[in-house]
PDB file of N, CA and C in Angstrom:
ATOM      1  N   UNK A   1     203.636   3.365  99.687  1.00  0.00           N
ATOM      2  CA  UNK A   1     204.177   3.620  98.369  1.00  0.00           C
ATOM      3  C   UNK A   1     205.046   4.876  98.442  1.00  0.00           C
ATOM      4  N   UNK A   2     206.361   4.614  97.738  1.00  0.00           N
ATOM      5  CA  UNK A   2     207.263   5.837  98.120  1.00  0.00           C
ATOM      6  C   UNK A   2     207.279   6.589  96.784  1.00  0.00           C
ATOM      7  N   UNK A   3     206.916   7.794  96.843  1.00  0.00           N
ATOM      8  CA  UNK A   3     207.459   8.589  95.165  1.00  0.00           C
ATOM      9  C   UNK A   3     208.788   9.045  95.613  1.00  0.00           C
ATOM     10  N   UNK A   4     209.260   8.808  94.287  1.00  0.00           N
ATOM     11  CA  UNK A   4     210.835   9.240  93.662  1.00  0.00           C
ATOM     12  C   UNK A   4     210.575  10.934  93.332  1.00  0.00           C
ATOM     13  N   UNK A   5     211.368  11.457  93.659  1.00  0.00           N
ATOM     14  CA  UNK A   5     211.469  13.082  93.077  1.00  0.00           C
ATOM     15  C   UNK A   5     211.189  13.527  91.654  1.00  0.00           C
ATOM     16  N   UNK A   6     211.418  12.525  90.879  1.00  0.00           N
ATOM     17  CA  UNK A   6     210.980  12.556  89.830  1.00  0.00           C
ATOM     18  C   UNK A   6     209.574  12.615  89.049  1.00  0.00           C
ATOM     19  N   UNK A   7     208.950  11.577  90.298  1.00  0.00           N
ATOM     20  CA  UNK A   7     207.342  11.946  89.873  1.00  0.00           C
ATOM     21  C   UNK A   7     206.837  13.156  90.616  1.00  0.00           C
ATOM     22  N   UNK A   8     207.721  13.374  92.257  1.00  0.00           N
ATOM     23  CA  UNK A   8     206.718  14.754  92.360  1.00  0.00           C
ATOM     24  C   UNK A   8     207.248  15.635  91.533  1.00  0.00           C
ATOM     25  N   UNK A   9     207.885  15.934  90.175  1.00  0.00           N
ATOM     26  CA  UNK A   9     208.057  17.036  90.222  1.00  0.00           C
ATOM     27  C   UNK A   9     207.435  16.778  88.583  1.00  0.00           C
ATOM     28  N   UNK A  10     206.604  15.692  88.065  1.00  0.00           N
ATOM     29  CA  UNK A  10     205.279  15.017  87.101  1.00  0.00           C
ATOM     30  C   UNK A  10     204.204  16.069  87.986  1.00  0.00           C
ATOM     31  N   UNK A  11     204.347  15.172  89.099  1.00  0.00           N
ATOM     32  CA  UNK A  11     202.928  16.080  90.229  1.00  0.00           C
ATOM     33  C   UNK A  11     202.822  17.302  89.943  1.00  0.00           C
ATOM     34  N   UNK A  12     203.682  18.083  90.568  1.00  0.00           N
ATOM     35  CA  UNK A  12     203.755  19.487  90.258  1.00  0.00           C
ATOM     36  C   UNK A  12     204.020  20.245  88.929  1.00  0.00           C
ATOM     37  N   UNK A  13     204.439  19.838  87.804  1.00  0.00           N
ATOM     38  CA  UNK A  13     204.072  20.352  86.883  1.00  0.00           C
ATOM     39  C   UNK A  13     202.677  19.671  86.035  1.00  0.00           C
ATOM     40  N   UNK A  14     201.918  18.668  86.529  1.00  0.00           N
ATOM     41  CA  UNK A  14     200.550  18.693  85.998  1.00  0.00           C
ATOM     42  C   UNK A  14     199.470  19.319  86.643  1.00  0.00           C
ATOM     43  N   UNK A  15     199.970  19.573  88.371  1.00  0.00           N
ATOM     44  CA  UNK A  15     199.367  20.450  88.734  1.00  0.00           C
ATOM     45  C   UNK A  15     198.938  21.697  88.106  1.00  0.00           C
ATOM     46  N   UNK A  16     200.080  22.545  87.812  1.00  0.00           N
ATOM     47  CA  UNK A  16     200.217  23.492  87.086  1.00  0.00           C
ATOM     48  C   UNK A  16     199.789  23.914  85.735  1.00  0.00           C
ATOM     49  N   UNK A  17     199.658  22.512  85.212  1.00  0.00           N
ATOM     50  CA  UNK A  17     198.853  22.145  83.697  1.00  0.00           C
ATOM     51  C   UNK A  17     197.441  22.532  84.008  1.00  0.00           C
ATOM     52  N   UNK A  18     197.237  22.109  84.827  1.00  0.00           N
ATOM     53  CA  UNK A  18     195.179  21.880  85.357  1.00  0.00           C
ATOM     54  C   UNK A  18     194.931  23.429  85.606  1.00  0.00           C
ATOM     55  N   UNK A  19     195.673  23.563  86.342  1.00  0.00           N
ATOM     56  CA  UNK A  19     195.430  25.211  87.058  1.00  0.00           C
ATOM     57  C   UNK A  19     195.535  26.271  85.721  1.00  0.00           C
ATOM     58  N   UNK A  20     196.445  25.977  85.145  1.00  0.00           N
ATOM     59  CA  UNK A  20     196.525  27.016  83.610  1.00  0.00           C
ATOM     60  C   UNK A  20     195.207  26.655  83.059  1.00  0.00           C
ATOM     61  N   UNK A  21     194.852  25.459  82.691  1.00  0.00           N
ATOM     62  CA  UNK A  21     193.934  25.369  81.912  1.00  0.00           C
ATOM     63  C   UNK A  21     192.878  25.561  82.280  1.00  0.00           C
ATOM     64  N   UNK A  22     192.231  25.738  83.893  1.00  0.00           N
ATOM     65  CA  UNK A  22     191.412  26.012  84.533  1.00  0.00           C
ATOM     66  C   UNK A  22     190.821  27.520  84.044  1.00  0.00           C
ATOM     67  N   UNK A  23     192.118  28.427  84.372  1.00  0.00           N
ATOM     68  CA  UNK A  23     192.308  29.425  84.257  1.00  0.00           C
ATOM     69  C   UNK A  23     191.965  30.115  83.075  1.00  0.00           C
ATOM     70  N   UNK A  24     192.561  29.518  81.820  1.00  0.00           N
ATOM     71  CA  UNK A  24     191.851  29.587  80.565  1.00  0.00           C
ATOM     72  C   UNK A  24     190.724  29.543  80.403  1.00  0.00           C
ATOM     73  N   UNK A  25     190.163  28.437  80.755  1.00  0.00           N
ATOM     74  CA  UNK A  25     189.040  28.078  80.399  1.00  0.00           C
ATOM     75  C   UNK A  25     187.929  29.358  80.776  1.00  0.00           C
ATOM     76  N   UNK A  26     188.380  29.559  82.376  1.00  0.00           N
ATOM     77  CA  UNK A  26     187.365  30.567  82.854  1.00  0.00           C
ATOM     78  C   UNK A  26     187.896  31.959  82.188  1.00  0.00           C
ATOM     79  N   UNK A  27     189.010  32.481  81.691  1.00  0.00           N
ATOM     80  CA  UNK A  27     189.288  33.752  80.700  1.00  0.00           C
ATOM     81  C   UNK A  27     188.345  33.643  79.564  1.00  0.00           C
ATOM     82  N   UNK A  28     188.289  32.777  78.665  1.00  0.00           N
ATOM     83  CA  UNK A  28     187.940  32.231  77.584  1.00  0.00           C
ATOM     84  C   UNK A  28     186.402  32.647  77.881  1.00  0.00           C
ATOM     85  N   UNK A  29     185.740  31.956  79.049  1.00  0.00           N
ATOM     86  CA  UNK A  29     184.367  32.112  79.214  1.00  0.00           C
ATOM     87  C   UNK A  29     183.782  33.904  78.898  1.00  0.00           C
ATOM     88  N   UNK A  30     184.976  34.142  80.048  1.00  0.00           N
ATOM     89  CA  UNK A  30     184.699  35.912  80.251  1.00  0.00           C
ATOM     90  C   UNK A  30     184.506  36.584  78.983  1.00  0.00           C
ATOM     91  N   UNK A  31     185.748  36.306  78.591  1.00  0.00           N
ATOM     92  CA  UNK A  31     185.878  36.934  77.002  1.00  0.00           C
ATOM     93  C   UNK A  31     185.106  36.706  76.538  1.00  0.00           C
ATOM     94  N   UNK A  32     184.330  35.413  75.917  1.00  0.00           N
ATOM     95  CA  UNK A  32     183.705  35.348  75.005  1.00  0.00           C
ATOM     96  C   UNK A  32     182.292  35.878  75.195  1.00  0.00           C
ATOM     97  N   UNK A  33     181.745  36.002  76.815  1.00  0.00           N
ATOM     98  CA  UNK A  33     180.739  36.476  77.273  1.00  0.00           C
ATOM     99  C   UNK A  33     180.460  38.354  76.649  1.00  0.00           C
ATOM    100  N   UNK A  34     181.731  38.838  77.490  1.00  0.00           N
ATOM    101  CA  UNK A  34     181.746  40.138  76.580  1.00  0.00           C
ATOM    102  C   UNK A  34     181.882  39.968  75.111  1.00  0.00           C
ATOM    103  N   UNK A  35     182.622  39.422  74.549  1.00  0.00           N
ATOM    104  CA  UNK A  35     182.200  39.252  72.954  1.00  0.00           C
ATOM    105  C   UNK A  35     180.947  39.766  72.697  1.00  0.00           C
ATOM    106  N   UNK A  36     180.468  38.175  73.158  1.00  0.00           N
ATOM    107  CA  UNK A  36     178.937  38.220  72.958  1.00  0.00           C
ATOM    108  C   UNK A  36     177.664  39.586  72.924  1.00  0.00           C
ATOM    109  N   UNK A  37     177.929  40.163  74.292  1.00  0.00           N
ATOM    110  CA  UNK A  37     177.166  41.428  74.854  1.00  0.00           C
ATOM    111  C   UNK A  37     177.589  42.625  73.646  1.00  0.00           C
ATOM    112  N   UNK A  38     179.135  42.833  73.429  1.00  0.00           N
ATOM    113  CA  UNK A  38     179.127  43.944  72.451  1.00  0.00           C
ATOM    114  C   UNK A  38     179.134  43.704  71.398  1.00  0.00           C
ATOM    115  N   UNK A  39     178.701  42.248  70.630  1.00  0.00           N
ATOM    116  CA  UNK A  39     177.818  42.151  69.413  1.00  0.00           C
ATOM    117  C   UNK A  39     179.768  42.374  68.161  1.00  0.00           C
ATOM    118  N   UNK A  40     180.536  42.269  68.813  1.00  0.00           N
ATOM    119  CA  UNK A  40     181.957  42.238  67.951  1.00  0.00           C
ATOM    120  C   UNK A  40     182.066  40.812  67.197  1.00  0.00           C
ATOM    121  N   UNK A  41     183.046  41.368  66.221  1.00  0.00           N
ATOM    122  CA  UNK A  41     183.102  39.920  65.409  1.00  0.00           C
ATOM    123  C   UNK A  41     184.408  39.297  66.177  1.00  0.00           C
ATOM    124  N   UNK A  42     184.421  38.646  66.040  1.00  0.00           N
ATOM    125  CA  UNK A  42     185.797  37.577  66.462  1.00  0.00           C
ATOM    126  C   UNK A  42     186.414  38.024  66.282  1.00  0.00           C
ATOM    127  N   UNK A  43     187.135  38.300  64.787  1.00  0.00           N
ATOM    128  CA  UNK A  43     188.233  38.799  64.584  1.00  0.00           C
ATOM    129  C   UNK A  43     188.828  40.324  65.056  1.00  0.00           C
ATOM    130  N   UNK A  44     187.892  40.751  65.390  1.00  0.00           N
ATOM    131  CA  UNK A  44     188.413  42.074  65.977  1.00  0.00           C
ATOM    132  C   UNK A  44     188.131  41.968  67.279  1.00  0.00           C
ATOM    133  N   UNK A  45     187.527  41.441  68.124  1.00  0.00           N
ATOM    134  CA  UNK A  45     187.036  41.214  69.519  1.00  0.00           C
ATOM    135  C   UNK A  45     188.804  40.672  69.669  1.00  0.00           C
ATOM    136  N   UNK A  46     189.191  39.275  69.407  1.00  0.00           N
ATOM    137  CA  UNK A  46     190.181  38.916  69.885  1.00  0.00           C
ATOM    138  C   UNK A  46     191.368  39.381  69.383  1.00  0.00           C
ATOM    139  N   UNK A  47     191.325  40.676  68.709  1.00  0.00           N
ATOM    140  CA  UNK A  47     192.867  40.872  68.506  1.00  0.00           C
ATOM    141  C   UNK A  47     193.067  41.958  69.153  1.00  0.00           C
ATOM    142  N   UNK A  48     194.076  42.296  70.214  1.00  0.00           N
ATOM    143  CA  UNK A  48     194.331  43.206  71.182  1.00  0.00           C
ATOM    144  C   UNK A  48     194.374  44.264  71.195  1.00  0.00           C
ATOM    145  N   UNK A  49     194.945  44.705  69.565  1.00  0.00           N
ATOM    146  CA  UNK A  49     195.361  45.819  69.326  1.00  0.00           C
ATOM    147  C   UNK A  49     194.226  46.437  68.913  1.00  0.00           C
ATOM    148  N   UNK A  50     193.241  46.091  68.394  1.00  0.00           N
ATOM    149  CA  UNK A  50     191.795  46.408  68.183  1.00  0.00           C
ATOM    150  C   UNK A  50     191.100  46.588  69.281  1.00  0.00           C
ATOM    151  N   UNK A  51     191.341  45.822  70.589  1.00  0.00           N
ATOM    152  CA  UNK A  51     190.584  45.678  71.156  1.00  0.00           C
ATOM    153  C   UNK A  51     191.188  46.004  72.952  1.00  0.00           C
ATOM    154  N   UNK A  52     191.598  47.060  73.315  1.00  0.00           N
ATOM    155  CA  UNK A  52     192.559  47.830  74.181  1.00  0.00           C
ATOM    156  C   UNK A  52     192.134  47.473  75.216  1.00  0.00           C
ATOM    157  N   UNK A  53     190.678  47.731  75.717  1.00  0.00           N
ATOM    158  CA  UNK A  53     189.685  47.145  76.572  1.00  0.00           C
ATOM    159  C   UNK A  53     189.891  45.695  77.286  1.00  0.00           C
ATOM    160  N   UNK A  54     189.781  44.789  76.569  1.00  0.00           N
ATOM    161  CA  UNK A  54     190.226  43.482  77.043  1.00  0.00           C
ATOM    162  C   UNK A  54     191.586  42.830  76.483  1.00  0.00           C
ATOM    163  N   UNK A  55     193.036  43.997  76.249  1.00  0.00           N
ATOM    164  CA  UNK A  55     193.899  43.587  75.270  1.00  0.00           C
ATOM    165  C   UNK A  55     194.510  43.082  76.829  1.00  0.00           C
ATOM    166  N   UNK A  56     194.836  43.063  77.745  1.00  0.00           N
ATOM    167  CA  UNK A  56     195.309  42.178  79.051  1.00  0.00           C
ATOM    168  C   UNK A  56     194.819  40.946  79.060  1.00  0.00           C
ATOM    169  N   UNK A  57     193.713  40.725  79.061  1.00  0.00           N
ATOM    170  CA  UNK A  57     193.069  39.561  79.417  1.00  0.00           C
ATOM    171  C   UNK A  57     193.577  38.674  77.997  1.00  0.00           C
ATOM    172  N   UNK A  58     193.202  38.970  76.845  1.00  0.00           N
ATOM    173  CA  UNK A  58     193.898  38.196  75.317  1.00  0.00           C
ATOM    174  C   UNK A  58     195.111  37.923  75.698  1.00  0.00           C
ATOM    175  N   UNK A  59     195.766  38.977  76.690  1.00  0.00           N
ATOM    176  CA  UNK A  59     197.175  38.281  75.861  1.00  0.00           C
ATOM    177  C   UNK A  59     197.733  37.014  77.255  1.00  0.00           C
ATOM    178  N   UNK A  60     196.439  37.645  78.320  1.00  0.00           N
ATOM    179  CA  UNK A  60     196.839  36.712  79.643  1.00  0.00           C
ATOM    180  C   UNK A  60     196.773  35.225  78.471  1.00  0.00           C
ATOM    181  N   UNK A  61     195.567  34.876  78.294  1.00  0.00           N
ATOM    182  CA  UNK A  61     194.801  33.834  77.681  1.00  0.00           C
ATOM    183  C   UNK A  61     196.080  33.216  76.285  1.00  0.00           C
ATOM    184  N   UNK A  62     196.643  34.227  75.959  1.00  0.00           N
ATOM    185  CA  UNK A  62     197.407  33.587  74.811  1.00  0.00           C
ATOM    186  C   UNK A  62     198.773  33.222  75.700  1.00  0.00           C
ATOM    187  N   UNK A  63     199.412  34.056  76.777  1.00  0.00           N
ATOM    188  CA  UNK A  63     200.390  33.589  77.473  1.00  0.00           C
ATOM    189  C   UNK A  63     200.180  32.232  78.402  1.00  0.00           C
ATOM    190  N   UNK A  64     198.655  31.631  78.506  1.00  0.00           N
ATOM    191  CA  UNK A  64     198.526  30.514  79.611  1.00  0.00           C
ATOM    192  C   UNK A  64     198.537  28.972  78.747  1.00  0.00           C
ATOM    193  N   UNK A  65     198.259  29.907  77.161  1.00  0.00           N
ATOM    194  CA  UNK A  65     198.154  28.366  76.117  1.00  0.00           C
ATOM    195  C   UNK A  65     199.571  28.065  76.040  1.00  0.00           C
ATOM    196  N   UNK A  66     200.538  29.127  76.088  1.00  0.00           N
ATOM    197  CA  UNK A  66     201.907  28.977  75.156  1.00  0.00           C
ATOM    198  C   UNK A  66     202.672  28.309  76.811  1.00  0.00           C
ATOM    199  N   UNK A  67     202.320  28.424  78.177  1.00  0.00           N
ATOM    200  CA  UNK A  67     202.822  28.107  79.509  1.00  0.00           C
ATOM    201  C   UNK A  67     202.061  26.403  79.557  1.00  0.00           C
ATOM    202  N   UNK A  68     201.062  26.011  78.535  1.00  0.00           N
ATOM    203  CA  UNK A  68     200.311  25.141  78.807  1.00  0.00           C
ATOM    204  C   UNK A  68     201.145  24.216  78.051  1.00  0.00           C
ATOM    205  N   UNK A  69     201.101  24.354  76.720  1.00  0.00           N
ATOM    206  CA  UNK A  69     201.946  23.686  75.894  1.00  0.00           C
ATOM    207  C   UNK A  69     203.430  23.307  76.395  1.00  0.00           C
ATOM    208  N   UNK A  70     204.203  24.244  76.980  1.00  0.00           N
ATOM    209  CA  UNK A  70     205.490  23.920  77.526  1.00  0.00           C
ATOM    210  C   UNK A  70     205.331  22.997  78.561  1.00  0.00           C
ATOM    211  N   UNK A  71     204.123  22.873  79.423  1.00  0.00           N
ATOM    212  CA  UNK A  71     204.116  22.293  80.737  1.00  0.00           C
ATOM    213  C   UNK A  71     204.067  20.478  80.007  1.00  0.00           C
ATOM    214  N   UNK A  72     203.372  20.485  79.187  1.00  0.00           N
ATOM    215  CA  UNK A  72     202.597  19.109  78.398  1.00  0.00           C
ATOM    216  C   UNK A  72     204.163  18.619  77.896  1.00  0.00           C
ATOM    217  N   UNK A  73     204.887  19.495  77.409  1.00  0.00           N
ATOM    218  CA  UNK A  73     206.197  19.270  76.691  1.00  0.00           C
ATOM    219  C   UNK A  73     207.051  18.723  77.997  1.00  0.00           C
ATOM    220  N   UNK A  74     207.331  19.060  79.027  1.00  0.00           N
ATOM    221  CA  UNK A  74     207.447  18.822  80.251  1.00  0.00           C
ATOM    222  C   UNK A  74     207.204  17.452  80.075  1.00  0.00           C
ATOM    223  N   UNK A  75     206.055  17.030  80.454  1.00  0.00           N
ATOM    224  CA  UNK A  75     205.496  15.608  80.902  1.00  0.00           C
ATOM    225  C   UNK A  75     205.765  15.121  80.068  1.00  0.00           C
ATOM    226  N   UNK A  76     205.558  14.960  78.533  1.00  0.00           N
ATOM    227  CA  UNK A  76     205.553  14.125  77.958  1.00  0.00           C
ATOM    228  C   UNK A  76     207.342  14.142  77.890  1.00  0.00           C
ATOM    229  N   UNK A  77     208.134  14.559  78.121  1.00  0.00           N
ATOM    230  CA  UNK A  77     209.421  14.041  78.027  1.00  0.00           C
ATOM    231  C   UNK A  77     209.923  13.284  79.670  1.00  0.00           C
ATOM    232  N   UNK A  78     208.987  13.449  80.704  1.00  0.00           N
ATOM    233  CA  UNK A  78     209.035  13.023  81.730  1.00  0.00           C
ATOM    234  C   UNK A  78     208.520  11.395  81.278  1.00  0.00           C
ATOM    235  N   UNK A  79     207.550  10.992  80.527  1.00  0.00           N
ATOM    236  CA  UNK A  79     206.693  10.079  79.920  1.00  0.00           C
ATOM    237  C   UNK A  79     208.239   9.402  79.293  1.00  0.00           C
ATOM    238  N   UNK A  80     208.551   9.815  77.779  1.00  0.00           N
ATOM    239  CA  UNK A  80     209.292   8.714  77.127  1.00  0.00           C
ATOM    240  C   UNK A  80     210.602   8.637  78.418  1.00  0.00           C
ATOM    241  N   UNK A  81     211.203   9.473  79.287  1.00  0.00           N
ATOM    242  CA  UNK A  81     212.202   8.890  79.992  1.00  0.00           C
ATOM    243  C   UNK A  81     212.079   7.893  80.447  1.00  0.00           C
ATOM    244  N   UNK A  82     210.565   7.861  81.432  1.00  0.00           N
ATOM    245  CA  UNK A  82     210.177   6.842  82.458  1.00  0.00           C
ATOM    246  C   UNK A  82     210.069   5.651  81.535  1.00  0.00           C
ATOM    247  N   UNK A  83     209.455   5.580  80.254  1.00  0.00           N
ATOM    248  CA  UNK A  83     209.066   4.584  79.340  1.00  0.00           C
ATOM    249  C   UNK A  83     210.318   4.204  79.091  1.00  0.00           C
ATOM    250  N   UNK A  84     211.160   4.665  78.546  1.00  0.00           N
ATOM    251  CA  UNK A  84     212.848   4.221  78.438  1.00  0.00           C
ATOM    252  C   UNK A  84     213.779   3.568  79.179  1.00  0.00           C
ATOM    253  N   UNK A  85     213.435   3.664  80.485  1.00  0.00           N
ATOM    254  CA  UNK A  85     213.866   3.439  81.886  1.00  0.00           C
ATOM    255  C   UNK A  85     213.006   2.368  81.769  1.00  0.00           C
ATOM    256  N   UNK A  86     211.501   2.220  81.545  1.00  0.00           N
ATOM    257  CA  UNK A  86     211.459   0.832  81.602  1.00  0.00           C
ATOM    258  C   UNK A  86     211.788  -0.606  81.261  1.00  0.00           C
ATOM    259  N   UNK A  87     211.683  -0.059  79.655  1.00  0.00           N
ATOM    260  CA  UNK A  87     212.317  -0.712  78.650  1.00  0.00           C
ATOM    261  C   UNK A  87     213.816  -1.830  78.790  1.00  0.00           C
ATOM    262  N   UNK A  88     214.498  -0.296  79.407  1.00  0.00           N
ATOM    263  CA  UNK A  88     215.879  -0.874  80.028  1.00  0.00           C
ATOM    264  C   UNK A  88     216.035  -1.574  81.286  1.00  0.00           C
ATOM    265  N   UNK A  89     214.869  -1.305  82.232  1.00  0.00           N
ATOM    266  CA  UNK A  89     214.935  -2.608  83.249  1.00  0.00           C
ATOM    267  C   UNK A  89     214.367  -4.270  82.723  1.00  0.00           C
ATOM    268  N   UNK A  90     213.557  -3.678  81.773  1.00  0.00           N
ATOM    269  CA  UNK A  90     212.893  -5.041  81.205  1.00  0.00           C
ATOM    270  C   UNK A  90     214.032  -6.031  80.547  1.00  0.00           C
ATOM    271  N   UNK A  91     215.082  -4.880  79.242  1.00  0.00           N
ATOM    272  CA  UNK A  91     215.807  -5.921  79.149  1.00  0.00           C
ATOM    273  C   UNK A  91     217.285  -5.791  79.709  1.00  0.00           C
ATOM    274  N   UNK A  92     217.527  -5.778  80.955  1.00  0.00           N
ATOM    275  CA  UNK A  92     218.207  -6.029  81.799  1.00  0.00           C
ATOM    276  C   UNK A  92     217.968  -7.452  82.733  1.00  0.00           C
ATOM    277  N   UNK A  93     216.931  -7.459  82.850  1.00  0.00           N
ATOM    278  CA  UNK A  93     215.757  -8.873  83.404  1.00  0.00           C
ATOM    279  C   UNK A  93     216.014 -10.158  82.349  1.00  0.00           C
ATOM    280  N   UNK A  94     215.878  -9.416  81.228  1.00  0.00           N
ATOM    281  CA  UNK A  94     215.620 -10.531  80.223  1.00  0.00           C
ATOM    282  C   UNK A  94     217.200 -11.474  79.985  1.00  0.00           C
ATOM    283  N   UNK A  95     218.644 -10.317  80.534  1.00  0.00           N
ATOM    284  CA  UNK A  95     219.540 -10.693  80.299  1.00  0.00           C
ATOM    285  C   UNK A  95     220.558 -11.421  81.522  1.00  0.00           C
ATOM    286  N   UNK A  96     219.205 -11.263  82.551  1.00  0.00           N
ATOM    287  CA  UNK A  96     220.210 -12.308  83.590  1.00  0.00           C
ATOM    288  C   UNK A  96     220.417 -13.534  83.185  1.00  0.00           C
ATOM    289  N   UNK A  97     220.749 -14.584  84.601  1.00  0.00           N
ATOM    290  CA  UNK A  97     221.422 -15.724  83.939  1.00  0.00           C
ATOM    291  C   UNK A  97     220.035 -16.278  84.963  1.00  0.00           C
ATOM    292  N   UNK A  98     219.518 -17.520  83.825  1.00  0.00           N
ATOM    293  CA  UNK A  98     218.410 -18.604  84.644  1.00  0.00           C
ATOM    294  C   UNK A  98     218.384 -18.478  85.986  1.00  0.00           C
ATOM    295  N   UNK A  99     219.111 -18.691  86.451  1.00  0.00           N
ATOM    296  CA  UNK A  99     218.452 -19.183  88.001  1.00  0.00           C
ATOM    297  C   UNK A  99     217.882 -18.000  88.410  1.00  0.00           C
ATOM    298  N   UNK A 100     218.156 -16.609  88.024  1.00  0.00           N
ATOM    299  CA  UNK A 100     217.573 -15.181  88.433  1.00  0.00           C
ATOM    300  C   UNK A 100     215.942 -15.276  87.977  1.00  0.00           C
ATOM    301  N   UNK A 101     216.080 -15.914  86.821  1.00  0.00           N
ATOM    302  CA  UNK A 101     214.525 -16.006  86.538  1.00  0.00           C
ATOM    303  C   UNK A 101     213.360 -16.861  87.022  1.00  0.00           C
ATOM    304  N   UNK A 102     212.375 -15.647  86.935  1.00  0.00           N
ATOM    305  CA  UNK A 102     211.084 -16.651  87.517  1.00  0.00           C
ATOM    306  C   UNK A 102     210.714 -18.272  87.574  1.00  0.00           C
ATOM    307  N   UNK A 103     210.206 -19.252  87.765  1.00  0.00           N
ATOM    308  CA  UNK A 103     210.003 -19.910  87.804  1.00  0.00           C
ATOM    309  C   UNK A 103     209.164 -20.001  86.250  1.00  0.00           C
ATOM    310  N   UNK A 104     208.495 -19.671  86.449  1.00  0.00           N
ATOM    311  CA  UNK A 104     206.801 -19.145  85.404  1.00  0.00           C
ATOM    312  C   UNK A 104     207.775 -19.367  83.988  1.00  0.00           C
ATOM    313  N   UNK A 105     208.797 -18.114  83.853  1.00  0.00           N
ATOM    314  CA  UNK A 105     209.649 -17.860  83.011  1.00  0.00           C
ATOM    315  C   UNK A 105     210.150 -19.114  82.137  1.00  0.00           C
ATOM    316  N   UNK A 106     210.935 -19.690  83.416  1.00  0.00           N
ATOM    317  CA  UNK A 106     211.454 -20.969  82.916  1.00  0.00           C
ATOM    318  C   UNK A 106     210.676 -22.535  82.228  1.00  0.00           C
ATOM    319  N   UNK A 107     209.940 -22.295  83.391  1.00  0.00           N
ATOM    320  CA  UNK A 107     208.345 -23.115  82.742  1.00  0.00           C
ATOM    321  C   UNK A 107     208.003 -22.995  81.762  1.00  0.00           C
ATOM    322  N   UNK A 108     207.668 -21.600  81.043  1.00  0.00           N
ATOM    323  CA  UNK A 108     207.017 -21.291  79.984  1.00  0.00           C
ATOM    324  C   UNK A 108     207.598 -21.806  78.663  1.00  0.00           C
ATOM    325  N   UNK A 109     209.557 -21.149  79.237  1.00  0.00           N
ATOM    326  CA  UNK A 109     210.200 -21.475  77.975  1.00  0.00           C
ATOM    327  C   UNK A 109     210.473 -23.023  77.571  1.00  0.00           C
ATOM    328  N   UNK A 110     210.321 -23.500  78.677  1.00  0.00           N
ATOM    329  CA  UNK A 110     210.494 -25.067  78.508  1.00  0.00           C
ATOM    330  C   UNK A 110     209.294 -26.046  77.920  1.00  0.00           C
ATOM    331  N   UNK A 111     208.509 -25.688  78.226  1.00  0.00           N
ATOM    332  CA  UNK A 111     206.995 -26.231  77.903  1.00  0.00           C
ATOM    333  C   UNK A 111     205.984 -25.496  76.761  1.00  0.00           C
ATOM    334  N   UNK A 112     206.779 -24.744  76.465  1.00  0.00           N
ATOM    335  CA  UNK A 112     206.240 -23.789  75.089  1.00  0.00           C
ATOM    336  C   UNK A 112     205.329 -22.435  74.740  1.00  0.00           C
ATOM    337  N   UNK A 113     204.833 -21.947  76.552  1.00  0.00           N
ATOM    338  CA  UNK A 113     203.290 -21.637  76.578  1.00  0.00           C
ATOM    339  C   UNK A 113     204.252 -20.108  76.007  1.00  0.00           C
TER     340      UNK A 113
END
């Protein structure tokens, strides 16, 4: 099976999706662990400027959602191309002339199925 450049580069930016979100996930843990221990409310635990101590790590965590979202934006326009591209081979197929078509095809249309 041969990939087109086009999907490795699907590959490599969902790679990159997983790994951000990996990454999050385990920030998220940290953070919320210290949360937890110094007994802070949310709202001041996660806002940076309140919170100087872990204001790197917040804003890592808010820069990996906003890198996450772009990556998804990525794919999913990688998604309707490929879907579009299909579309257009399908009816490109549909617009040859008989003898190009399947057997099955012709069968079907002739016999009703």
């Amino acid at each position: 099976m041969s990939v087109s450049a086009s999907d490795r580069e699907l590959i490599a930016v969902m790679r990159q999706y997983f790994a951000a979100k990996a990454e999050l996930e385990s920030l998220k843990e940290k953070l919320e662990t210290a949360r937890q221990a110094a007994g802070d409310a949310i709202a001041v635990f996660y806002d940076p400027r309140q919170n100087p101590e872990h204001a790197v790590d917040l804003q890592r965590s808010h820069h990996l959602k906003g890198e996450m979202a772009s990556l998804m934006q990525r794919a999913e326009a990688w998604g309707r191309a490929a879907s579009a591209a299909d579309r257009k081979d399908t009816s490109e197929a549909e617009a040859q002339p008989e003898e190009w078509q399947s057997f099955e095809r012709r069968a079907d249309a002739l016999f009703g199925a």
